[in-house]
C-alpha atoms as a PDB file:
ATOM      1  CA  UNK A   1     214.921 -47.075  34.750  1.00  0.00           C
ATOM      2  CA  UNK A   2     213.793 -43.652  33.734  1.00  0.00           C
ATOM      3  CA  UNK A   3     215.977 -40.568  33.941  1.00  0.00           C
ATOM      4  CA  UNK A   4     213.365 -39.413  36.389  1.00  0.00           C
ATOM      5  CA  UNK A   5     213.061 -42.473  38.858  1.00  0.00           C
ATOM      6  CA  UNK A   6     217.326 -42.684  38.586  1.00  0.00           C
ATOM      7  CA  UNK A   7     217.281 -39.193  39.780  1.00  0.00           C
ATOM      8  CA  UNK A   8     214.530 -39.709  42.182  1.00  0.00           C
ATOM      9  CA  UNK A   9     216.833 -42.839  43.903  1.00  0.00           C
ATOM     10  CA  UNK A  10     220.322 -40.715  44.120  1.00  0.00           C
ATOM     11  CA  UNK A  11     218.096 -38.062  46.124  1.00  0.00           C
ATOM     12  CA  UNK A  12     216.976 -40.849  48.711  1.00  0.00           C
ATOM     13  CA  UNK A  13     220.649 -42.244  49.085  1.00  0.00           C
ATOM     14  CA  UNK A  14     222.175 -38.630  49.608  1.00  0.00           C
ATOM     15  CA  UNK A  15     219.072 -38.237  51.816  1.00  0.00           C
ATOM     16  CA  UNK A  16     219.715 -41.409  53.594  1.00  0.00           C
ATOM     17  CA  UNK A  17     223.444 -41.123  54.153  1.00  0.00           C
ATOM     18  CA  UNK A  18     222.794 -37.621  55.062  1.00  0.00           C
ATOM     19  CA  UNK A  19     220.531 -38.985  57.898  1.00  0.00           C
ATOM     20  CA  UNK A  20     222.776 -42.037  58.931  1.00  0.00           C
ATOM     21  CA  UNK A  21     226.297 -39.153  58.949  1.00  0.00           C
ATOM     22  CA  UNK A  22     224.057 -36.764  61.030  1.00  0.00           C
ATOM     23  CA  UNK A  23     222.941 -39.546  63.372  1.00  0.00           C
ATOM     24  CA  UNK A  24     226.747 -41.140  63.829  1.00  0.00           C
ATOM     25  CA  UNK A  25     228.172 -37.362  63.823  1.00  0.00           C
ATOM     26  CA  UNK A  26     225.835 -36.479  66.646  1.00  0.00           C
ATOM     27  CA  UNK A  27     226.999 -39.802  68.760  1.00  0.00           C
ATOM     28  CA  UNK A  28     230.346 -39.196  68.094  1.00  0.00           C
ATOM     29  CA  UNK A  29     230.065 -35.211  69.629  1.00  0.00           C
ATOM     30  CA  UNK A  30     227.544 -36.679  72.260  1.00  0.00           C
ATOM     31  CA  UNK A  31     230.058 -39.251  73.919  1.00  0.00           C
ATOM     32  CA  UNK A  32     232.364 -37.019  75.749  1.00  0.00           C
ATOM     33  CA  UNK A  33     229.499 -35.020  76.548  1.00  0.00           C
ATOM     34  CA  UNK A  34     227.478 -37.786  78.427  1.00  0.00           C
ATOM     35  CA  UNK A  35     230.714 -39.114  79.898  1.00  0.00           C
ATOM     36  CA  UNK A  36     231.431 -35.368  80.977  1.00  0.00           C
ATOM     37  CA  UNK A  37     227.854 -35.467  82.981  1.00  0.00           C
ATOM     38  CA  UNK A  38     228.746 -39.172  84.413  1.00  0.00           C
ATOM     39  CA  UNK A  39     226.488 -40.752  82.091  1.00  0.00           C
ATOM     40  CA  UNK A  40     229.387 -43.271  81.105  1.00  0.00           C
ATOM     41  CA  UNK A  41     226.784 -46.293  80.254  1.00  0.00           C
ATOM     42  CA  UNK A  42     225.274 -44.206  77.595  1.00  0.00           C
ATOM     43  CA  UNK A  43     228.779 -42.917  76.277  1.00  0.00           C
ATOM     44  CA  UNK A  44     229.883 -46.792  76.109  1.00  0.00           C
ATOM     45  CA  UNK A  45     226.621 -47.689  74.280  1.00  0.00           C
ATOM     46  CA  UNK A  46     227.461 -44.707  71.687  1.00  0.00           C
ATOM     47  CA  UNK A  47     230.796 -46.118  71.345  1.00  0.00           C
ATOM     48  CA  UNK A  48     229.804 -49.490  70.527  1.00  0.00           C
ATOM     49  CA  UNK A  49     226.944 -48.505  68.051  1.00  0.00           C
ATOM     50  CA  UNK A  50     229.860 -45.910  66.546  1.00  0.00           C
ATOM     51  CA  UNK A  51     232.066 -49.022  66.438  1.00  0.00           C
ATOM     52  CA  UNK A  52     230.046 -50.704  64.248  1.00  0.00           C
ATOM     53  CA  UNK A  53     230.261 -48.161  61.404  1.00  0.00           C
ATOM     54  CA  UNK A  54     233.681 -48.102  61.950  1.00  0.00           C
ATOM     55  CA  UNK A  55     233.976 -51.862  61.388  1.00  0.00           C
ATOM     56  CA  UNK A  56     231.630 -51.172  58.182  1.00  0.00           C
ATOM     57  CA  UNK A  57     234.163 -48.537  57.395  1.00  0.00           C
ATOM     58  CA  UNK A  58     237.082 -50.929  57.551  1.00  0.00           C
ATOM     59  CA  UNK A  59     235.515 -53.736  55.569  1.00  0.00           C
ATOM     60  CA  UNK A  60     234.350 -51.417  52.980  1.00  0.00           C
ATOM     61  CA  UNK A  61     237.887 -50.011  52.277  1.00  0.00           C
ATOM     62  CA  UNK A  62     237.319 -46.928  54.485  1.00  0.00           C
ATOM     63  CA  UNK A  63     233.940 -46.209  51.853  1.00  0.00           C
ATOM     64  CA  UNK A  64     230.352 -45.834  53.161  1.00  0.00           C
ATOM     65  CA  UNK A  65     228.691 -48.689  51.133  1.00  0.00           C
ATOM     66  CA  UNK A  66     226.171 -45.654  50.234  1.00  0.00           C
ATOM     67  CA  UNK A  67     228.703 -44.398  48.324  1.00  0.00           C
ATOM     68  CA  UNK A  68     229.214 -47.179  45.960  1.00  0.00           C
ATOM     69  CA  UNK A  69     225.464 -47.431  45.418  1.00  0.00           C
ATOM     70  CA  UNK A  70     225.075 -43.735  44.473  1.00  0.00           C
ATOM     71  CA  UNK A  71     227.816 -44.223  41.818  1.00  0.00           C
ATOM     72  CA  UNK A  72     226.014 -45.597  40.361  1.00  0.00           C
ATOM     73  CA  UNK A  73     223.796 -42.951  39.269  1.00  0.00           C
ATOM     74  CA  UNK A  74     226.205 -40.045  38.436  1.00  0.00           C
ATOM     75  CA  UNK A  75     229.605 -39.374  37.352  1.00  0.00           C
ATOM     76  CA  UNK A  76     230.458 -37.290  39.832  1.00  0.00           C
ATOM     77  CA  UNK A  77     233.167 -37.483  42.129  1.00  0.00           C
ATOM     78  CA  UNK A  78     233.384 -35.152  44.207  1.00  0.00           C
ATOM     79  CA  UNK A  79     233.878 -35.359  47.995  1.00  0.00           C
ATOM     80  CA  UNK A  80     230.170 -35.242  48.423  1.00  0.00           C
ATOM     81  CA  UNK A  81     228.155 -36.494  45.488  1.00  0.00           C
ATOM     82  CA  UNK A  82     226.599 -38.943  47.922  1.00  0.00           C
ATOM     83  CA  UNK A  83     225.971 -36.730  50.702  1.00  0.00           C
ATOM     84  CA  UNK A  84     224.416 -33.539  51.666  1.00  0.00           C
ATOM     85  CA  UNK A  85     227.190 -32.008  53.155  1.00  0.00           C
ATOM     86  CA  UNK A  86     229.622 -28.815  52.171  1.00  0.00           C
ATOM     87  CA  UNK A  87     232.677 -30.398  50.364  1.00  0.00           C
ATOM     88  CA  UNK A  88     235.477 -29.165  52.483  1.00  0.00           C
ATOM     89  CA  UNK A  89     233.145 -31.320  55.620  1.00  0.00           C
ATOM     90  CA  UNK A  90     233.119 -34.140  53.441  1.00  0.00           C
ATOM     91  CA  UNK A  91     236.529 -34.053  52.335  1.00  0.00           C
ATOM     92  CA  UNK A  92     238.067 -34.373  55.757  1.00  0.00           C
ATOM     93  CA  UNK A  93     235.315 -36.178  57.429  1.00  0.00           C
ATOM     94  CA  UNK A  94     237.092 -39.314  58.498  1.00  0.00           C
ATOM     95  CA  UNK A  95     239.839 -37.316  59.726  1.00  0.00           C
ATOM     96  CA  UNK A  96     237.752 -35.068  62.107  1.00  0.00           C
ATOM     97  CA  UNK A  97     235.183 -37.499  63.452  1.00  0.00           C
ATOM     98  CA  UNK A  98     237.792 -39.790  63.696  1.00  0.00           C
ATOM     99  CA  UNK A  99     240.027 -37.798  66.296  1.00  0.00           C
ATOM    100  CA  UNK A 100     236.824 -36.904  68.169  1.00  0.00           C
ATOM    101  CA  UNK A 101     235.953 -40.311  68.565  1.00  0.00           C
ATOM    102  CA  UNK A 102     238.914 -41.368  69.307  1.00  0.00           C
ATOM    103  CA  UNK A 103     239.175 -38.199  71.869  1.00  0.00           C
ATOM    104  CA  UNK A 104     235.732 -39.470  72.829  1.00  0.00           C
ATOM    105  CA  UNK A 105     236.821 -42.802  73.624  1.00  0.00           C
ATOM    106  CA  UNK A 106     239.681 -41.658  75.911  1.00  0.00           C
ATOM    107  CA  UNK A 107     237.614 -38.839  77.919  1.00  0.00           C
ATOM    108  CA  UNK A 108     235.170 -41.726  78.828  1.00  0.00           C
ATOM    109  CA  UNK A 109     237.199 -44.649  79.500  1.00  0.00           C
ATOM    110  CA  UNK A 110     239.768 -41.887  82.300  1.00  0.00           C
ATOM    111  CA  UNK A 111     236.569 -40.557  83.262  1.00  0.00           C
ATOM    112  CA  UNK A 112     234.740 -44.063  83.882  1.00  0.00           C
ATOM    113  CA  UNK A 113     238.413 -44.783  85.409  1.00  0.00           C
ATOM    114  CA  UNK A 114     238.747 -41.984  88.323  1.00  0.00           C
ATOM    115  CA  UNK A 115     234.957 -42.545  89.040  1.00  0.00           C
ATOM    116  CA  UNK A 116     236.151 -46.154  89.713  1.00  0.00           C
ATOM    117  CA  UNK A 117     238.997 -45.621  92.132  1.00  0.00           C
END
């Protein structure tokens, strides 16, 4: 593989797991937000689609399997070789998505709860 085409395929994984954060990011901040407006069917689907990252997560050891695969083309190690993000976001990424999902998951399932009394 030319220095050109390896460069060329670490773009399009930073691109890709750029895409995939933004799209699981924007589920995550969109579930208390559609639970909030008594769209709780929509917040349980996000849940469940978020769920299956997290499982990925989990059987991964807590990595995005992007991450492994764009090792592969640098050295670097920083918090965000792999990703288009600022450092300091990718840094403590699990940490803040995970509380708002998990803040997420509780907003829905009391909302869903007193609409069901």
């Amino acid at each position: 593989m030319s220095i050109s085409s390896g460069h060329n395929a670490f773009r399009a994984i930073k691109i890709a797991h750029t895409f995939i954060w933004a799209i699981f990011a924007g589920s995550i901040i969109a579930i208390p937000i559609f639970s909030l407006m008594n769209a709780h069917h929509i917040a349980f689907i996000l849940i469940s689609i978020v769920s299956i990252e997290v499982l990925i997560l989990i059987f991964n050891s807590m990595s995005c399997p992007l991450t492994s695969i764009a090792a592969r083309y640098t050295n670097d190690r920083r918090n965000n070789f792999d990703i288009y993000l600022p450092e300091w976001v990718a840094r403590h990424n699990k940490a803040l998505f995970g509380s708002l999902y998990i803040a997420g998951i509780f907003i829905t399932v009391f909302r869903w709860t007193m609409d069901h009394v």
